[in-house]
PDB file of N, CA and C in Angstrom:
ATOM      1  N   UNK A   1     -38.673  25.462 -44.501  1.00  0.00           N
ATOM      2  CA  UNK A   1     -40.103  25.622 -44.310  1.00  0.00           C
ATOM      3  C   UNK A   1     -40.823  24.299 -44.472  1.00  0.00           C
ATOM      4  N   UNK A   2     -40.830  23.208 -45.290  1.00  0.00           N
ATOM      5  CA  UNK A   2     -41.014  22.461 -45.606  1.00  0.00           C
ATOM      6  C   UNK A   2     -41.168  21.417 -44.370  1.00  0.00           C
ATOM      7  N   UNK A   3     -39.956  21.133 -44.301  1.00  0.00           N
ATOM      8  CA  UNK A   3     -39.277  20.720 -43.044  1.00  0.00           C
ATOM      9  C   UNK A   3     -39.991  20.764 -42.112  1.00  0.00           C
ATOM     10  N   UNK A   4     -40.210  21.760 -41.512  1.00  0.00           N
ATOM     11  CA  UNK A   4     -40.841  22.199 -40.266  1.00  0.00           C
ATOM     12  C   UNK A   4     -42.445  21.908 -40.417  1.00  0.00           C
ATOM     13  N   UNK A   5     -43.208  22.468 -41.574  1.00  0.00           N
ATOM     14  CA  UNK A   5     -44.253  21.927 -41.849  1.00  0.00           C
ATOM     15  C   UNK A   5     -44.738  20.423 -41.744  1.00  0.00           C
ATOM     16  N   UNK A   6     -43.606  19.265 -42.199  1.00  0.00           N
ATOM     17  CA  UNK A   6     -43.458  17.625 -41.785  1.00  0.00           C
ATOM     18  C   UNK A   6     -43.753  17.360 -40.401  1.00  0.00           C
ATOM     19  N   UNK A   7     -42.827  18.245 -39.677  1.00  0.00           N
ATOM     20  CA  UNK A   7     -42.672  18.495 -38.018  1.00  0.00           C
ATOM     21  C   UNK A   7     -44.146  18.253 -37.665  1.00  0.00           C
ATOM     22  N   UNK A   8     -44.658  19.241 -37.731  1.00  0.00           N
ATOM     23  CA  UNK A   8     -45.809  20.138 -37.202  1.00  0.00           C
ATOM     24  C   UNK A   8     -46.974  19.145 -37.605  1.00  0.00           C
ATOM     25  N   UNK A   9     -46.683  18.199 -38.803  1.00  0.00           N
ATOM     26  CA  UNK A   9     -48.038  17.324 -39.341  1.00  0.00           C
ATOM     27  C   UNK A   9     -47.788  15.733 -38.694  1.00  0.00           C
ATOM     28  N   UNK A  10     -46.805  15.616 -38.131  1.00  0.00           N
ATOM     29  CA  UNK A  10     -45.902  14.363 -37.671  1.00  0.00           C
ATOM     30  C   UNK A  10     -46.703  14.507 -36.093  1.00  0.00           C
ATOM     31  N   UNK A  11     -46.386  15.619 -35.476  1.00  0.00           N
ATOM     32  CA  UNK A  11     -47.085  15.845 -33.942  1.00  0.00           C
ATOM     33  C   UNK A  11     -48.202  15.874 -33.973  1.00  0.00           C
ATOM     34  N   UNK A  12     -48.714  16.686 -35.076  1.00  0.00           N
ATOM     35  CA  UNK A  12     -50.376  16.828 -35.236  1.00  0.00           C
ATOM     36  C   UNK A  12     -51.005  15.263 -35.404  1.00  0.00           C
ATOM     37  N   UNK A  13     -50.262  14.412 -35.850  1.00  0.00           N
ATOM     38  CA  UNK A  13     -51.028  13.089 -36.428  1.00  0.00           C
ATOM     39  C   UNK A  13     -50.332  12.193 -34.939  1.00  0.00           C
ATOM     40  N   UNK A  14     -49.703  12.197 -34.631  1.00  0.00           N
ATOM     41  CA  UNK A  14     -49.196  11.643 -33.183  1.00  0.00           C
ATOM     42  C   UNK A  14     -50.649  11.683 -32.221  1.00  0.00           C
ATOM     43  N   UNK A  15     -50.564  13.213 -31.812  1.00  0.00           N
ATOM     44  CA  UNK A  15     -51.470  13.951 -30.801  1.00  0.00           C
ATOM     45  C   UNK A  15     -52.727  13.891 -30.959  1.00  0.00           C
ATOM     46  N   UNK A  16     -53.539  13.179 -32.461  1.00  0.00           N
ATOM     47  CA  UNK A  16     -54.627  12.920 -32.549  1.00  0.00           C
ATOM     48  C   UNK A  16     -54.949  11.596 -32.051  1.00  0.00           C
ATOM     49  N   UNK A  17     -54.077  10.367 -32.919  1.00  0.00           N
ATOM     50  CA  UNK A  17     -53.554   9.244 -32.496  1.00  0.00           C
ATOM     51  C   UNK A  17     -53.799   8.826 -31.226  1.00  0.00           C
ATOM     52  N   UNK A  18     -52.800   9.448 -30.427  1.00  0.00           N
ATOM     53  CA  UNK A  18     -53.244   9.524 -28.998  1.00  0.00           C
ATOM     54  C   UNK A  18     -54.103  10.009 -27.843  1.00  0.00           C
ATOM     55  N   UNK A  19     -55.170  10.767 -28.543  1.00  0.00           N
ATOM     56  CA  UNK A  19     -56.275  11.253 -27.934  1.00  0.00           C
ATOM     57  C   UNK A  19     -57.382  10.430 -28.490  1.00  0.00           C
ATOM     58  N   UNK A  20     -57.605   9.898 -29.694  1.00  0.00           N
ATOM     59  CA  UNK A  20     -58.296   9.242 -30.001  1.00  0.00           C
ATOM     60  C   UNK A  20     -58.739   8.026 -29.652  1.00  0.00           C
ATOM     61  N   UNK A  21     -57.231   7.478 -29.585  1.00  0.00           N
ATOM     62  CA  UNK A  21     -57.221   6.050 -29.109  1.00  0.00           C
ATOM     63  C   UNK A  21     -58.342   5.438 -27.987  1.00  0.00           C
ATOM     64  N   UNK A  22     -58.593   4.124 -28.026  1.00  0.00           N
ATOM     65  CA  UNK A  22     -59.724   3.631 -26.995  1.00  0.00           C
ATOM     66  C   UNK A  22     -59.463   2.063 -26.626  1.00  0.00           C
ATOM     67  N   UNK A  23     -59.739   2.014 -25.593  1.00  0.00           N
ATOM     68  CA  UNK A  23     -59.661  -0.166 -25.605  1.00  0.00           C
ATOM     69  C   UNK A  23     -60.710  -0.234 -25.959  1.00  0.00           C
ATOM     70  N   UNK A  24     -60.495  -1.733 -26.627  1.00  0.00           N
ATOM     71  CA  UNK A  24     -61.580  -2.839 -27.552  1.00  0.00           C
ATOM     72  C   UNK A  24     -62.364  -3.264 -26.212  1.00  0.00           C
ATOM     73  N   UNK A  25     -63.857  -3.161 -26.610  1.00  0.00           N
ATOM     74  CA  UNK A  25     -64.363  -3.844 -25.426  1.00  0.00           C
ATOM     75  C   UNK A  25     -65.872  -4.420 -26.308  1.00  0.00           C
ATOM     76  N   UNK A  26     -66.167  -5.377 -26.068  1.00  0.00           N
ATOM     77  CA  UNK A  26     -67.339  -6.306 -26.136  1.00  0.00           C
ATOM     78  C   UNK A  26     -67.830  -6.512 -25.338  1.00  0.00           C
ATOM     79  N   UNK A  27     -69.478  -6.435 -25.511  1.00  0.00           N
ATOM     80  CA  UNK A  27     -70.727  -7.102 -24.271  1.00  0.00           C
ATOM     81  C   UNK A  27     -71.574  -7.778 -24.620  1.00  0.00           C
ATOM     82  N   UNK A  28     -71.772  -9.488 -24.261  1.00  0.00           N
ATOM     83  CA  UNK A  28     -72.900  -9.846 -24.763  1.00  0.00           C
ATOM     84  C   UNK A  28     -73.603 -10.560 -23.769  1.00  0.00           C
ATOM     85  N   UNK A  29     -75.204 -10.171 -23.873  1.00  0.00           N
ATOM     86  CA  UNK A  29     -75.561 -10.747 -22.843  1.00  0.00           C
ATOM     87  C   UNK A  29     -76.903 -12.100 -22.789  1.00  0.00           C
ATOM     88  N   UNK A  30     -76.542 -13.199 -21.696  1.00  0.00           N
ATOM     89  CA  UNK A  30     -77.327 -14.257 -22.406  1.00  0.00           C
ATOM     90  C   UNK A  30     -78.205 -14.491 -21.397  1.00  0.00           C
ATOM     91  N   UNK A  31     -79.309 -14.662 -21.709  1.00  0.00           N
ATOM     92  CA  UNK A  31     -80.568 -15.054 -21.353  1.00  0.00           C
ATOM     93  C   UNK A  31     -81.133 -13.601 -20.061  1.00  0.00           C
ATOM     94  N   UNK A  32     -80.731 -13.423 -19.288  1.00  0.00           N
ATOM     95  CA  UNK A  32     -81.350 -12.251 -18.182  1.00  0.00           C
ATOM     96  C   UNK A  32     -80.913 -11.486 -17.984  1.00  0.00           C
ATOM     97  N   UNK A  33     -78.954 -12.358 -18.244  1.00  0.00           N
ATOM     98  CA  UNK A  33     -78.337 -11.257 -17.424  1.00  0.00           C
ATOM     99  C   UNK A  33     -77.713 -12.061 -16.126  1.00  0.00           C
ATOM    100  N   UNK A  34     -76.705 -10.835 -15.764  1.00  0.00           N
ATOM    101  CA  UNK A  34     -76.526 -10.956 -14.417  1.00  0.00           C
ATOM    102  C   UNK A  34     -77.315 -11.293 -13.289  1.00  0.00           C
ATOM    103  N   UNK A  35     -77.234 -12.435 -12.233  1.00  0.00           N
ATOM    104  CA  UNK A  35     -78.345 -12.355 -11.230  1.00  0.00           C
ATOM    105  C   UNK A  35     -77.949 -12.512 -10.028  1.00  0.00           C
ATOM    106  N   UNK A  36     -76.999 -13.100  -9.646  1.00  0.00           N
ATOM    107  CA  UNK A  36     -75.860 -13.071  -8.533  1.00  0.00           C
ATOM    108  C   UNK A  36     -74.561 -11.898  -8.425  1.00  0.00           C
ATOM    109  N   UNK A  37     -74.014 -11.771  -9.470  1.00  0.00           N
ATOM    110  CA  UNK A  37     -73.142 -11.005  -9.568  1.00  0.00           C
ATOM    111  C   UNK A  37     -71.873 -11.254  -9.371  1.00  0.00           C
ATOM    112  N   UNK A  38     -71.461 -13.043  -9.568  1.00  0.00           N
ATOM    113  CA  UNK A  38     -70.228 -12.951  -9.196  1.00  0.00           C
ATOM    114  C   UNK A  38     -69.893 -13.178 -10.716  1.00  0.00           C
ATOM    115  N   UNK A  39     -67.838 -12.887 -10.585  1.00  0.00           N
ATOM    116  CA  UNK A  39     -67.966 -12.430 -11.305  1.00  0.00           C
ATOM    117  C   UNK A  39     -66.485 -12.897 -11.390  1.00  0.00           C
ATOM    118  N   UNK A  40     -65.933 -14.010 -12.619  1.00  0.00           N
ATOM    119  CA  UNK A  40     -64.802 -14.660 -13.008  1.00  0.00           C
ATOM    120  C   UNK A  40     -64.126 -13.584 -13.963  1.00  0.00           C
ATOM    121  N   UNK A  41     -62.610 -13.923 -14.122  1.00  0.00           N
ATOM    122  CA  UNK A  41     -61.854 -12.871 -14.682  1.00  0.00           C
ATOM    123  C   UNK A  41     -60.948 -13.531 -15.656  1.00  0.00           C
ATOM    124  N   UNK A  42     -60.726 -14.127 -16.434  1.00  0.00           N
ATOM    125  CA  UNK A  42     -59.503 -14.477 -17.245  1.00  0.00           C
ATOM    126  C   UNK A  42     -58.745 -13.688 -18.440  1.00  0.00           C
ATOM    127  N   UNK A  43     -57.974 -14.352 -18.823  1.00  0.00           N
ATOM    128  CA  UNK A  43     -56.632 -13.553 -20.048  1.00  0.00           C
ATOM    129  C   UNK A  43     -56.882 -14.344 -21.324  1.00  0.00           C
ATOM    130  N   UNK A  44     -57.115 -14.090 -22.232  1.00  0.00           N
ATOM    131  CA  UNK A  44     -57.053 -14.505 -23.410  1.00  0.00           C
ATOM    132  C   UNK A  44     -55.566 -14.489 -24.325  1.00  0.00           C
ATOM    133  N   UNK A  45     -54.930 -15.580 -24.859  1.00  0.00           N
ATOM    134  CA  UNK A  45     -53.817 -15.211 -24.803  1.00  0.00           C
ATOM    135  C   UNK A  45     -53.506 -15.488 -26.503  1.00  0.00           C
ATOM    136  N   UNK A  46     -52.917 -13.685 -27.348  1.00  0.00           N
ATOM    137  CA  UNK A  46     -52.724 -13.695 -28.565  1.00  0.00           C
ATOM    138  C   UNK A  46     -51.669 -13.787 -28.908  1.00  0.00           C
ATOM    139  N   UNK A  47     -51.184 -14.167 -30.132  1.00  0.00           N
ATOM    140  CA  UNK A  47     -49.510 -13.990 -30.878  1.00  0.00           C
ATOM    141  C   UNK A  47     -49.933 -12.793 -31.914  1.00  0.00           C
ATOM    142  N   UNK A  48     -49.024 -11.765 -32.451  1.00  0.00           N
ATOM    143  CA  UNK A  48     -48.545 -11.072 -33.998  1.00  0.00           C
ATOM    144  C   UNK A  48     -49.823 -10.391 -33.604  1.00  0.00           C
ATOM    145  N   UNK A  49     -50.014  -9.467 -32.922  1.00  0.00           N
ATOM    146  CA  UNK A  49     -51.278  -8.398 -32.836  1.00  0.00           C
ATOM    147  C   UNK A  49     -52.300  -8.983 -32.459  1.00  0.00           C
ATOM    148  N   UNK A  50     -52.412 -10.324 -32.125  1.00  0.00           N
ATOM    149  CA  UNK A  50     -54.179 -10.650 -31.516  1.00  0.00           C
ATOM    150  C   UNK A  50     -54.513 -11.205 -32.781  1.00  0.00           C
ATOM    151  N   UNK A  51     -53.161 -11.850 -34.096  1.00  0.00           N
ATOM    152  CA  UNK A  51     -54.014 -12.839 -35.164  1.00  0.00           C
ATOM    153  C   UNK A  51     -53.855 -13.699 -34.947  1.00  0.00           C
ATOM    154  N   UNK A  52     -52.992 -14.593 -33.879  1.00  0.00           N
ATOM    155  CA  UNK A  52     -53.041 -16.197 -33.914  1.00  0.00           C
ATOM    156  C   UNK A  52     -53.643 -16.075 -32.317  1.00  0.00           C
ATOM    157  N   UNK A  53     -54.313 -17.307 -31.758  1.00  0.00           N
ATOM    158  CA  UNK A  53     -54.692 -17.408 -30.436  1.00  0.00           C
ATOM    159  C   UNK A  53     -54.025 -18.231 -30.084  1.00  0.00           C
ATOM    160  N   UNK A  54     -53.764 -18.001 -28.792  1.00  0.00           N
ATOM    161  CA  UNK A  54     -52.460 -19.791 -28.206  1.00  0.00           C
ATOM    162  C   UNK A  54     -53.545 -20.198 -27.141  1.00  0.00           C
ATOM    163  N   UNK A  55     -54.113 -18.977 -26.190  1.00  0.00           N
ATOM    164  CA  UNK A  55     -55.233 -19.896 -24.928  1.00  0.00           C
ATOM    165  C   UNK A  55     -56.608 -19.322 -25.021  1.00  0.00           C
ATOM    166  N   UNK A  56     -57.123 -19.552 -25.190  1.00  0.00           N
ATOM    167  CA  UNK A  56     -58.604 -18.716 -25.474  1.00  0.00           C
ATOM    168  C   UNK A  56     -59.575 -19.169 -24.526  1.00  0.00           C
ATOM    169  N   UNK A  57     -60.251 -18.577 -23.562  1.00  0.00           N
ATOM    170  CA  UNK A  57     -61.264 -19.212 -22.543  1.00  0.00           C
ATOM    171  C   UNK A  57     -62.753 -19.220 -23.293  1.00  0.00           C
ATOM    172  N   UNK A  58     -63.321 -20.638 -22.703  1.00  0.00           N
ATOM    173  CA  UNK A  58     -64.749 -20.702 -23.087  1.00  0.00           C
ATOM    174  C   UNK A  58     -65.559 -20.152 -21.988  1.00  0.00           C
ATOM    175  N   UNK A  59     -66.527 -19.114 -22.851  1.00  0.00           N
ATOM    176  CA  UNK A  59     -67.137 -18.902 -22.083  1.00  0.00           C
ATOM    177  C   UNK A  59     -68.165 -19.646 -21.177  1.00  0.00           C
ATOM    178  N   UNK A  60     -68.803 -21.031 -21.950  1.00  0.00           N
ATOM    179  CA  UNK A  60     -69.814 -21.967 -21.884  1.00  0.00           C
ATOM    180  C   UNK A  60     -69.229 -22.303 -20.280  1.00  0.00           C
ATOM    181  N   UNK A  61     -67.621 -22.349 -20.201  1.00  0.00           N
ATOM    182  CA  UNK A  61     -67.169 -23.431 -19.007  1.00  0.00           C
ATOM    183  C   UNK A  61     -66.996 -22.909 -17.992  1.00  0.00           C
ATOM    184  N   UNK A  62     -66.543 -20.900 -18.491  1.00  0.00           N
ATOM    185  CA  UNK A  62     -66.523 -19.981 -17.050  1.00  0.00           C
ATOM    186  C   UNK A  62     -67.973 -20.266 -16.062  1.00  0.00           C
ATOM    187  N   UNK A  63     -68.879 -19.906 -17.594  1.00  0.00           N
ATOM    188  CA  UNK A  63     -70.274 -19.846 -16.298  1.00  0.00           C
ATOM    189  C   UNK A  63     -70.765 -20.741 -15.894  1.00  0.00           C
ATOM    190  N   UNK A  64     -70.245 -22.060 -16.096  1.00  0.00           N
ATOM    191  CA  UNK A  64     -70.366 -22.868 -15.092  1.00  0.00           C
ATOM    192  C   UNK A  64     -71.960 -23.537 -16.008  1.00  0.00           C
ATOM    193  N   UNK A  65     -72.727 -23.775 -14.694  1.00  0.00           N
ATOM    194  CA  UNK A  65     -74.075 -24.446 -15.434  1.00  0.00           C
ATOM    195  C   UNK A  65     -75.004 -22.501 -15.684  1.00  0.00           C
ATOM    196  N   UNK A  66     -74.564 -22.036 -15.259  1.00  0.00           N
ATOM    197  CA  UNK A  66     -75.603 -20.309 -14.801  1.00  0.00           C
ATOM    198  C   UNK A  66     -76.149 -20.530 -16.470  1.00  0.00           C
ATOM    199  N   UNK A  67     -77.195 -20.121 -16.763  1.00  0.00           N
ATOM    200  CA  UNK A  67     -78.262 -20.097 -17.638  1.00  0.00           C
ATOM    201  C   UNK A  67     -78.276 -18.268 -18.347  1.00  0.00           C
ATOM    202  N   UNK A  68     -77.817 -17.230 -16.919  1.00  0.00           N
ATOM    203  CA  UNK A  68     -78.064 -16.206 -17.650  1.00  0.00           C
ATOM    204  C   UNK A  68     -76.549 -16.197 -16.937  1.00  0.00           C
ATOM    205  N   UNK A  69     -76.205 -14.932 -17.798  1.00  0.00           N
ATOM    206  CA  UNK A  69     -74.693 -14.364 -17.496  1.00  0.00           C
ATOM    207  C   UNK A  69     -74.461 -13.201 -18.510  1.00  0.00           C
ATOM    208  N   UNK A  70     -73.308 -12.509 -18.101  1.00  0.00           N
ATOM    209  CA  UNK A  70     -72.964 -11.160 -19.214  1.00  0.00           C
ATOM    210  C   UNK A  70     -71.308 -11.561 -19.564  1.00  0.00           C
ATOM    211  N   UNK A  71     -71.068 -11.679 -20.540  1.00  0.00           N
ATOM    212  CA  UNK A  71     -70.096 -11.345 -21.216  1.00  0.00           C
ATOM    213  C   UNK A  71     -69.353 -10.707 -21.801  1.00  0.00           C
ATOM    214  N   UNK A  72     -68.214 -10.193 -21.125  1.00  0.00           N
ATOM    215  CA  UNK A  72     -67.512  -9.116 -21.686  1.00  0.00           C
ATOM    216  C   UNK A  72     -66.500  -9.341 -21.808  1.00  0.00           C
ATOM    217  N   UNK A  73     -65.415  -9.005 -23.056  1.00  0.00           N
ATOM    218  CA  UNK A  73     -64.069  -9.343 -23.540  1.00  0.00           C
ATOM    219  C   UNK A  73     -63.641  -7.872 -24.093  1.00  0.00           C
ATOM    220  N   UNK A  74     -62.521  -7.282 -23.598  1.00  0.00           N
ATOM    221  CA  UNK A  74     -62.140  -6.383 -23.408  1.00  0.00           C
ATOM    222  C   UNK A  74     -60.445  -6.000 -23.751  1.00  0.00           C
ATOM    223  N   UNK A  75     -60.265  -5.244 -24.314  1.00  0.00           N
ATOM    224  CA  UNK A  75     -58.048  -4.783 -24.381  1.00  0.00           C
ATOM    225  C   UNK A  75     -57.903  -4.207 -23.382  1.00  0.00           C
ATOM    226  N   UNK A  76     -57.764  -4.040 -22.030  1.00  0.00           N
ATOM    227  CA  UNK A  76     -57.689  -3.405 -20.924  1.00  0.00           C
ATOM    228  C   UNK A  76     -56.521  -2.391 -21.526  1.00  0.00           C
ATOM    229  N   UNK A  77     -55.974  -1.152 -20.963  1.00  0.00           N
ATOM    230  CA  UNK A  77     -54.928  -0.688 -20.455  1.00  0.00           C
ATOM    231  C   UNK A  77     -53.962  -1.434 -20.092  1.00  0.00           C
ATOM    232  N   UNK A  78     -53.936  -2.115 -19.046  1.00  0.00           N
ATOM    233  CA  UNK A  78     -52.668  -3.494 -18.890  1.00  0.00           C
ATOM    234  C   UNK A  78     -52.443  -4.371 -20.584  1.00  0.00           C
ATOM    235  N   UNK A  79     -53.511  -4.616 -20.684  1.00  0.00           N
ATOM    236  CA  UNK A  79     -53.142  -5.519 -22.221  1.00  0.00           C
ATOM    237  C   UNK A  79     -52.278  -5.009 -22.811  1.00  0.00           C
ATOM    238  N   UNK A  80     -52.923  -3.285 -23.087  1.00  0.00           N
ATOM    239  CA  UNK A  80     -52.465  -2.504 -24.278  1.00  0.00           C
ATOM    240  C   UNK A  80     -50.774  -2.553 -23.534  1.00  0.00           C
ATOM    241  N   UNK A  81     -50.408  -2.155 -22.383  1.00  0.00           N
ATOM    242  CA  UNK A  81     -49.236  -2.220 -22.247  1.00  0.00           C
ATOM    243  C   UNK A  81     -48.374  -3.423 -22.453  1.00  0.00           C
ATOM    244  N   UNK A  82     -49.071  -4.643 -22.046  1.00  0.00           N
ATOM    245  CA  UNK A  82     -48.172  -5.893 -22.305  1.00  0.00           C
ATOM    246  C   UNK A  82     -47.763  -5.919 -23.511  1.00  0.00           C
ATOM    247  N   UNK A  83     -48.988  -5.437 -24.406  1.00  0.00           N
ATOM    248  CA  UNK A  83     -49.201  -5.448 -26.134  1.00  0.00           C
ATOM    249  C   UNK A  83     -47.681  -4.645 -26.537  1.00  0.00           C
ATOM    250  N   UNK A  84     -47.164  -3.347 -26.043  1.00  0.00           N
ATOM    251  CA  UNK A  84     -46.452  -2.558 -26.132  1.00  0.00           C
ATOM    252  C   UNK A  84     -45.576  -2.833 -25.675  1.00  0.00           C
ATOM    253  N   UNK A  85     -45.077  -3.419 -24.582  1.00  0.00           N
ATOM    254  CA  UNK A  85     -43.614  -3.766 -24.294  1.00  0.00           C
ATOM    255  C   UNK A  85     -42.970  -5.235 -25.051  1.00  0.00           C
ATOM    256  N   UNK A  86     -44.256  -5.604 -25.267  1.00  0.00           N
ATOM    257  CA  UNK A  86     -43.654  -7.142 -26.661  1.00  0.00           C
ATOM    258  C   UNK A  86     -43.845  -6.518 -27.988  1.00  0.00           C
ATOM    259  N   UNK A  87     -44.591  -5.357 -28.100  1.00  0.00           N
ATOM    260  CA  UNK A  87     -43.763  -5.172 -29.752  1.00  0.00           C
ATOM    261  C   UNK A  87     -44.990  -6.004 -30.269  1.00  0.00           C
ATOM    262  N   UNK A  88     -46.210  -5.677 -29.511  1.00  0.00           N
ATOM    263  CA  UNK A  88     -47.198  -6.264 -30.370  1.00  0.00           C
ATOM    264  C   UNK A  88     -47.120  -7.721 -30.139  1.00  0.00           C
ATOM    265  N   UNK A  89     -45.960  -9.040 -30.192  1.00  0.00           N
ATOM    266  CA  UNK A  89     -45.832 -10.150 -30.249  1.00  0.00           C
ATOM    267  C   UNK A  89     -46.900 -10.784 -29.422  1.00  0.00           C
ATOM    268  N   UNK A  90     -47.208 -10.692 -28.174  1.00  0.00           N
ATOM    269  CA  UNK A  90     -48.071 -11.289 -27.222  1.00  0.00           C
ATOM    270  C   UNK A  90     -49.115  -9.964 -26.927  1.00  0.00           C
ATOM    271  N   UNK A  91     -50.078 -10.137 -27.028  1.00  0.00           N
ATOM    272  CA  UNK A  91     -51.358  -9.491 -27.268  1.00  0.00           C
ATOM    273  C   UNK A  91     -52.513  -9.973 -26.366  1.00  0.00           C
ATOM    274  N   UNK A  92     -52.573 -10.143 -25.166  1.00  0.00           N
ATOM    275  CA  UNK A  92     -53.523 -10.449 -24.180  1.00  0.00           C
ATOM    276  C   UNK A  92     -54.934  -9.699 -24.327  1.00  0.00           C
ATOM    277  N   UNK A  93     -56.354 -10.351 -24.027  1.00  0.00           N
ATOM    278  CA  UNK A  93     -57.392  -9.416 -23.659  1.00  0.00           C
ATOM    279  C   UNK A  93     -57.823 -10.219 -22.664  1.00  0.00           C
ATOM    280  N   UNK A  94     -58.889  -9.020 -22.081  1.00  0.00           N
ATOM    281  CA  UNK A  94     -59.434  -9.695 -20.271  1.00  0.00           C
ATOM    282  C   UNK A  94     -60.889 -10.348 -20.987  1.00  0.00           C
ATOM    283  N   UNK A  95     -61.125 -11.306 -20.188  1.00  0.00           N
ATOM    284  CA  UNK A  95     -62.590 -11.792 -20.554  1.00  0.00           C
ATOM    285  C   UNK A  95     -63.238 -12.069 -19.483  1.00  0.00           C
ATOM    286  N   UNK A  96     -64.449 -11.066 -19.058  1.00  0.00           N
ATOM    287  CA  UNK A  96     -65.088 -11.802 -17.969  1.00  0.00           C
ATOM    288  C   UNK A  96     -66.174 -12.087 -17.740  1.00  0.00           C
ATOM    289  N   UNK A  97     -66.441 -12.735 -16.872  1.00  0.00           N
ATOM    290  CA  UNK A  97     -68.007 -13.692 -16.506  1.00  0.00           C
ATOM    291  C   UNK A  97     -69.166 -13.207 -15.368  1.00  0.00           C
ATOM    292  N   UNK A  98     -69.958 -12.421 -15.266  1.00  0.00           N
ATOM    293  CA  UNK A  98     -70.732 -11.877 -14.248  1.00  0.00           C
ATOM    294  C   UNK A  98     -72.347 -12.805 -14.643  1.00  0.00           C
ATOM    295  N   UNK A  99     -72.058 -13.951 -13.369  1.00  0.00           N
ATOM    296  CA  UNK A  99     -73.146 -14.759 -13.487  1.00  0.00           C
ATOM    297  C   UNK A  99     -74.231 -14.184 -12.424  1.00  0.00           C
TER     298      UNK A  99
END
């Protein structure tokens, strides 16, 4: 009985786990905003869960000279998988630029 009760709290805490779950996403936005709409894409690149950084993009250099822009840095789905087939080791997020 016991046993089975472990079972049953093991799936239950799995199945929450995994419904719960969400990607990390950040927005910040400087001066207007978007006003053109184009819109740069890069990888941010982590070691050991996203605690050491090896390439990190500036945002200052994506947008170029643009004055207003939106910023968003994000764990995509793809991340989370890269994240998962390294075992956590390499930990990517998307960062992008909508000037």
């Amino acid at each position: 009985m016991k046993r089975k009760l472990t079972n049953k709290t093991l799936g239950l805490l799995l199945g929450t786990t995994t419904l719960l779950s969400s990607c990390y996403s950040y927005t910040a936005v400087v001066g207007k905003g978007p006003q053109t709409h184009e819109k740069i894409v890069k990888w941010n690149h982590y070691v050991v869960y996203g605690l050491a950084p090896i390439a990190v993009s500036d945002a200052k250099q994506l947008a170029g000279d643009a004055k207003d822009y939106t910023l968003h840095i994000e764990h995509s789905f793809v991340n989370g998988l890269v994240a998962a087939l390294t075992f956590g080791i390499y930990t990517p997020t998307t960062v992008s630029i909508t000037k």
